[in-house]
C-alpha atoms as a PDB file:
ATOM      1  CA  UNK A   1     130.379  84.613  77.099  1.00  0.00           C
ATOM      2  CA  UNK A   2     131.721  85.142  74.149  1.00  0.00           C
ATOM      3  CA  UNK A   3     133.411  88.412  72.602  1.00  0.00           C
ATOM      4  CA  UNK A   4     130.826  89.767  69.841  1.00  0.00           C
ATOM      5  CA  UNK A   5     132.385  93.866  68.995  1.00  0.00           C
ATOM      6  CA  UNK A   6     129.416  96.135  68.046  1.00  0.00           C
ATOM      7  CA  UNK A   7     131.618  97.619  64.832  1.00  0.00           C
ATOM      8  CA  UNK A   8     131.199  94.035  63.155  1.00  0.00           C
ATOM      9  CA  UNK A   9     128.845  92.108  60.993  1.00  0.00           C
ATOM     10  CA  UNK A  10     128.223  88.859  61.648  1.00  0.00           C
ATOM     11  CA  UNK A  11     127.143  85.071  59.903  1.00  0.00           C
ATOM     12  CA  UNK A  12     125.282  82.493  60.456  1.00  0.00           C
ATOM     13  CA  UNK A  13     128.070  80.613  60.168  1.00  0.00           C
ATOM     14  CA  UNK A  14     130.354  82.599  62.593  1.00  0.00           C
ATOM     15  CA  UNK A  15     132.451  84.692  60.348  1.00  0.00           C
ATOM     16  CA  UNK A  16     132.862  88.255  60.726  1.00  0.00           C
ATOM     17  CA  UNK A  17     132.984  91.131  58.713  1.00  0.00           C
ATOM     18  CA  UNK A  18     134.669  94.857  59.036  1.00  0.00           C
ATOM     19  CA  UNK A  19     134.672  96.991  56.217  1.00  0.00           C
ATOM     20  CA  UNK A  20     137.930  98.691  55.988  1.00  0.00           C
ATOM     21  CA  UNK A  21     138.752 102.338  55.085  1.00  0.00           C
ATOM     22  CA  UNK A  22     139.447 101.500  51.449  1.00  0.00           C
ATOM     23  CA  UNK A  23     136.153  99.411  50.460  1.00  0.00           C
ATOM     24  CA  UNK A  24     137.749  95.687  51.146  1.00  0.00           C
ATOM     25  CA  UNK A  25     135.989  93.732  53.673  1.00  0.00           C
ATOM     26  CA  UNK A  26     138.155  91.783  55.887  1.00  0.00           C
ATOM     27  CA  UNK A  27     136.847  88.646  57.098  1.00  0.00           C
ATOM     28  CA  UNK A  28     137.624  86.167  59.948  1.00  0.00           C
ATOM     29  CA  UNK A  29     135.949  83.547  62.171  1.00  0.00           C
ATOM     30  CA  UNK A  30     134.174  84.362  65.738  1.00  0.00           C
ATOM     31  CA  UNK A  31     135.774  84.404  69.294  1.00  0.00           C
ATOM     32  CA  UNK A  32     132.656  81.455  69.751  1.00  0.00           C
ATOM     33  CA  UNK A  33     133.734  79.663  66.764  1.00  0.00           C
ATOM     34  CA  UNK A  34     137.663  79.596  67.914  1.00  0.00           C
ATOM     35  CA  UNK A  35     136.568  79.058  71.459  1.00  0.00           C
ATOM     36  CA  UNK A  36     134.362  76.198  70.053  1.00  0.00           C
ATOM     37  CA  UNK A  37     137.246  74.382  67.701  1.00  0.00           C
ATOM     38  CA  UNK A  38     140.051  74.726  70.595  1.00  0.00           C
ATOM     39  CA  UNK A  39     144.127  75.448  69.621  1.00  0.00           C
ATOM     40  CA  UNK A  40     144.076  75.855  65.910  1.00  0.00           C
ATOM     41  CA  UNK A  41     147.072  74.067  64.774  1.00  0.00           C
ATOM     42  CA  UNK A  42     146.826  74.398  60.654  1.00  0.00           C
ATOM     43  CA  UNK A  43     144.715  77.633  58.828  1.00  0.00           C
ATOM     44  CA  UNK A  44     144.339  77.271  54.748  1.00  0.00           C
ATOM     45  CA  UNK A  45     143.067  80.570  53.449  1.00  0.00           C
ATOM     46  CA  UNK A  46     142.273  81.115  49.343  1.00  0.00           C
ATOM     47  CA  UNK A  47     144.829  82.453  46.753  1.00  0.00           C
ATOM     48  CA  UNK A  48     144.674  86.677  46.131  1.00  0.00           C
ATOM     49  CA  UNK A  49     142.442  86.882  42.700  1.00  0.00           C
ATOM     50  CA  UNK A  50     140.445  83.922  44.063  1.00  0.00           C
ATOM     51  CA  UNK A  51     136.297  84.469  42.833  1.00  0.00           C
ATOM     52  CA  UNK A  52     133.894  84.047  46.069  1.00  0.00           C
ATOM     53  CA  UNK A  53     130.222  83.275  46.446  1.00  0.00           C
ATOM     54  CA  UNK A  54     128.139  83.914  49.002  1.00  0.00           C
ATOM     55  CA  UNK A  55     128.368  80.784  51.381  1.00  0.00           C
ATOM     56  CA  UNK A  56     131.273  79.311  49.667  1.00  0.00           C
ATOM     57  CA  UNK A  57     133.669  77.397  51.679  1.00  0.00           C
ATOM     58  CA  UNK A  58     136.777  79.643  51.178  1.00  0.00           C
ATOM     59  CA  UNK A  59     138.954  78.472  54.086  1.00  0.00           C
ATOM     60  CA  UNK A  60     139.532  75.396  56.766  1.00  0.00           C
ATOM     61  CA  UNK A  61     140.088  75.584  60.024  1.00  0.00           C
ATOM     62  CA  UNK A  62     142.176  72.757  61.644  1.00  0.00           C
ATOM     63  CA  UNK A  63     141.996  71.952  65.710  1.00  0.00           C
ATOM     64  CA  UNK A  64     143.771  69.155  67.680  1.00  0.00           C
ATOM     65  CA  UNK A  65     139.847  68.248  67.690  1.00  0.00           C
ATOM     66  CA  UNK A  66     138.437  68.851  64.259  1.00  0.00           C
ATOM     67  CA  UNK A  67     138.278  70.164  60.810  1.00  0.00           C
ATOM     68  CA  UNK A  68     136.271  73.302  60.173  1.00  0.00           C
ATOM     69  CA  UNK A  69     135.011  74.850  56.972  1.00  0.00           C
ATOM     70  CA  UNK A  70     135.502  78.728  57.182  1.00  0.00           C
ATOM     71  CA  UNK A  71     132.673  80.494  54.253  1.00  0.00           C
ATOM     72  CA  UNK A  72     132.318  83.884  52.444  1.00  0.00           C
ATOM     73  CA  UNK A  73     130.264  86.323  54.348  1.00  0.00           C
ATOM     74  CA  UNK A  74     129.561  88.027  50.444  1.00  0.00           C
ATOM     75  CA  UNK A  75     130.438  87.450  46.861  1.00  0.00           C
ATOM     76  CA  UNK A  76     133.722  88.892  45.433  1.00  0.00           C
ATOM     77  CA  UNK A  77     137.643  88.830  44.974  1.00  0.00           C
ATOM     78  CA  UNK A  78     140.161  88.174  47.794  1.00  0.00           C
ATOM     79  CA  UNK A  79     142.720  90.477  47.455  1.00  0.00           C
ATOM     80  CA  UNK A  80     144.449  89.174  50.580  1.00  0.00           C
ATOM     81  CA  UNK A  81     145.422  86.750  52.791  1.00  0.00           C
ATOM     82  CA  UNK A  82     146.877  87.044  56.201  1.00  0.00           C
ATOM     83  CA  UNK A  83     150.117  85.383  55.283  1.00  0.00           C
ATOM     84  CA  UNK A  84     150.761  84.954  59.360  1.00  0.00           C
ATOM     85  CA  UNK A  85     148.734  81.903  59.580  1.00  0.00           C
ATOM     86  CA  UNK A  86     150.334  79.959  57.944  1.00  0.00           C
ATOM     87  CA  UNK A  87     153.388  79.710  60.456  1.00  0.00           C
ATOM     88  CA  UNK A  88     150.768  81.057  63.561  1.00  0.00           C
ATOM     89  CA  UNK A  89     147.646  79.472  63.247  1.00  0.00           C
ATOM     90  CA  UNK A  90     146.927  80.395  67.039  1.00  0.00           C
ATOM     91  CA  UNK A  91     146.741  84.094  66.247  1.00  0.00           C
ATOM     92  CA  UNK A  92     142.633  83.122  65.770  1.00  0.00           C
ATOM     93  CA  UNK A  93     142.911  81.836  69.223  1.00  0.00           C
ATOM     94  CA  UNK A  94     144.926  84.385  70.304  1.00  0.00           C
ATOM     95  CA  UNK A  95     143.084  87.443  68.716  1.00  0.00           C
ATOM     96  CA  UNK A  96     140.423  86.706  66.411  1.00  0.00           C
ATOM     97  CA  UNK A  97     139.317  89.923  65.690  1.00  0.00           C
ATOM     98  CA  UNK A  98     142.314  91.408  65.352  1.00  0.00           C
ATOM     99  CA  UNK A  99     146.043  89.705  63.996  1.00  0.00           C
ATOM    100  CA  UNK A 100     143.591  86.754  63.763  1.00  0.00           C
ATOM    101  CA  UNK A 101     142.377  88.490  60.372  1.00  0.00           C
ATOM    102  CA  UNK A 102     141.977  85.505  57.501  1.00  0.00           C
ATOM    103  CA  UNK A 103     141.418  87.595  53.977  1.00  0.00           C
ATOM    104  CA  UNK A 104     140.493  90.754  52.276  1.00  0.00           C
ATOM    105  CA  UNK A 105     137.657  90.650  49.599  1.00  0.00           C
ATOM    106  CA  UNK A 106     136.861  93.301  47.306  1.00  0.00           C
ATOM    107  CA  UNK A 107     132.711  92.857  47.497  1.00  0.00           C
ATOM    108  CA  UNK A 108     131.251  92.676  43.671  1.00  0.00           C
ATOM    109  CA  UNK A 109     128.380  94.299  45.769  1.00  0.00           C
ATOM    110  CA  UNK A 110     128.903  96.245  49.038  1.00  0.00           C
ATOM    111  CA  UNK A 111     125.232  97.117  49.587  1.00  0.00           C
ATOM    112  CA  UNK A 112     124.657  93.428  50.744  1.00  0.00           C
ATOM    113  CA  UNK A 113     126.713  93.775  53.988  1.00  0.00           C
ATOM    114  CA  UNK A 114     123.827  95.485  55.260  1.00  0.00           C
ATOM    115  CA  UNK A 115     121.879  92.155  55.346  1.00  0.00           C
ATOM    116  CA  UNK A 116     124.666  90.568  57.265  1.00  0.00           C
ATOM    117  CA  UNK A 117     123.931  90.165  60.906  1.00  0.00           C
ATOM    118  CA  UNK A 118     124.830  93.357  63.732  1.00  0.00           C
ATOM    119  CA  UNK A 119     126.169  92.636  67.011  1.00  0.00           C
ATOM    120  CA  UNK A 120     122.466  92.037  68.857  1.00  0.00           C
ATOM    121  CA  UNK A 121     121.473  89.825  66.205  1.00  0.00           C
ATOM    122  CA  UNK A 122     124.572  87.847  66.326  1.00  0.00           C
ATOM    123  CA  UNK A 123     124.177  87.622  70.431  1.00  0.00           C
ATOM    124  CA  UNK A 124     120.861  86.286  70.222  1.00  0.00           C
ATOM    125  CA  UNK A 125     121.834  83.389  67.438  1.00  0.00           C
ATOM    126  CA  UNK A 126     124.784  82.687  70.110  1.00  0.00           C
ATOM    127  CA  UNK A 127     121.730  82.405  72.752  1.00  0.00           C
ATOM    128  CA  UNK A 128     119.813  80.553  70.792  1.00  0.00           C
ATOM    129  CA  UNK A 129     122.435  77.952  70.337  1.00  0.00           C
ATOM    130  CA  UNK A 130     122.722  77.826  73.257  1.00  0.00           C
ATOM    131  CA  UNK A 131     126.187  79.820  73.714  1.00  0.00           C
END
C-alpha cells in the first residue's frame, strides 16, 4: 500500500501538493507514482519564472522502464526547483514526499487548492485503480 500523508493534497494525476509557511506550494509526484515508474534515473523540472497552467506538463520523469509526464497541480509561477535532481534523481524513490520535492509555485490563485484532492479521496482513486 502505498504512502498517501493526510497534510497533502492530491491529483488525479499523482502529484502532490503542501502549502508551505510562506504561500508557495511545493509540488512533487506520489509514493504510487514512483513505486509505479521504478529507479528514476533522469528528473527535468521547469526554469524559476516559468508560467504554469492547470494540467500543464511541467516536468518528466525518466525510469529504466519509461518516460513520465509530471503536471501542475494549479496555475502560477515556479519560483523553484529542487536543484538535487538533477545529479539524484532517486531522491523521488528514495523520499518522495520529502528531499524528493520537484518545484515551488507561487499560485496566481490559492483558493483553488481546496478543490485538489485530501488524503481519503486520493486513497480511494488509488483503490479504484486498482492500487
Amino acid at each position: 500500500m502505498s504512502k498517501v500523508p493526510a497534510d497533502l493534497k492530491y491529483t488525479r494525476t499523482h502529484e502532490w501538493v503542501r502549502t508551505l509557511s510562506d504561500g508557495l506550494v511545493e509540488v512533487g509526484i506520489t509514493d504510487h507514482a514512483q513505486h509505479a515508474l521504478g529507479d528514476l534515473v533522469f528528473v527535468e523540472v521547469p526554469e524559476p519564472g516559468r508560467q504554469v497552467a492547470p494540467g500543464e506538463p511541467v516536468a518528466v520523469v525518466e525510469s529504466v522502464k519509461a518516460a513520465s509526464d509530471v503536471y501542475s497541480p494549479l496555475a502560477g509561477e515556479v519560483t523553484e526547483r529542487n536543484e538535487q535532481l538533477a545529479t539524484a534523481p532517486e531522491l523521488i524513490n528514495q523520499d518522495p514526499f520529502g528531499a524528493g520535492w520537484m518545484m515551488r509555485i507561487k499560485p496566481a490563485n490559492p483558493a483553488v487548492l481546496a478543490e485538489l484532492m485530501g488524503a481519503p479521496e486520493y486513497e480511494a482513486l488509488l483503490q479504484a485503480e486498482g492500487g
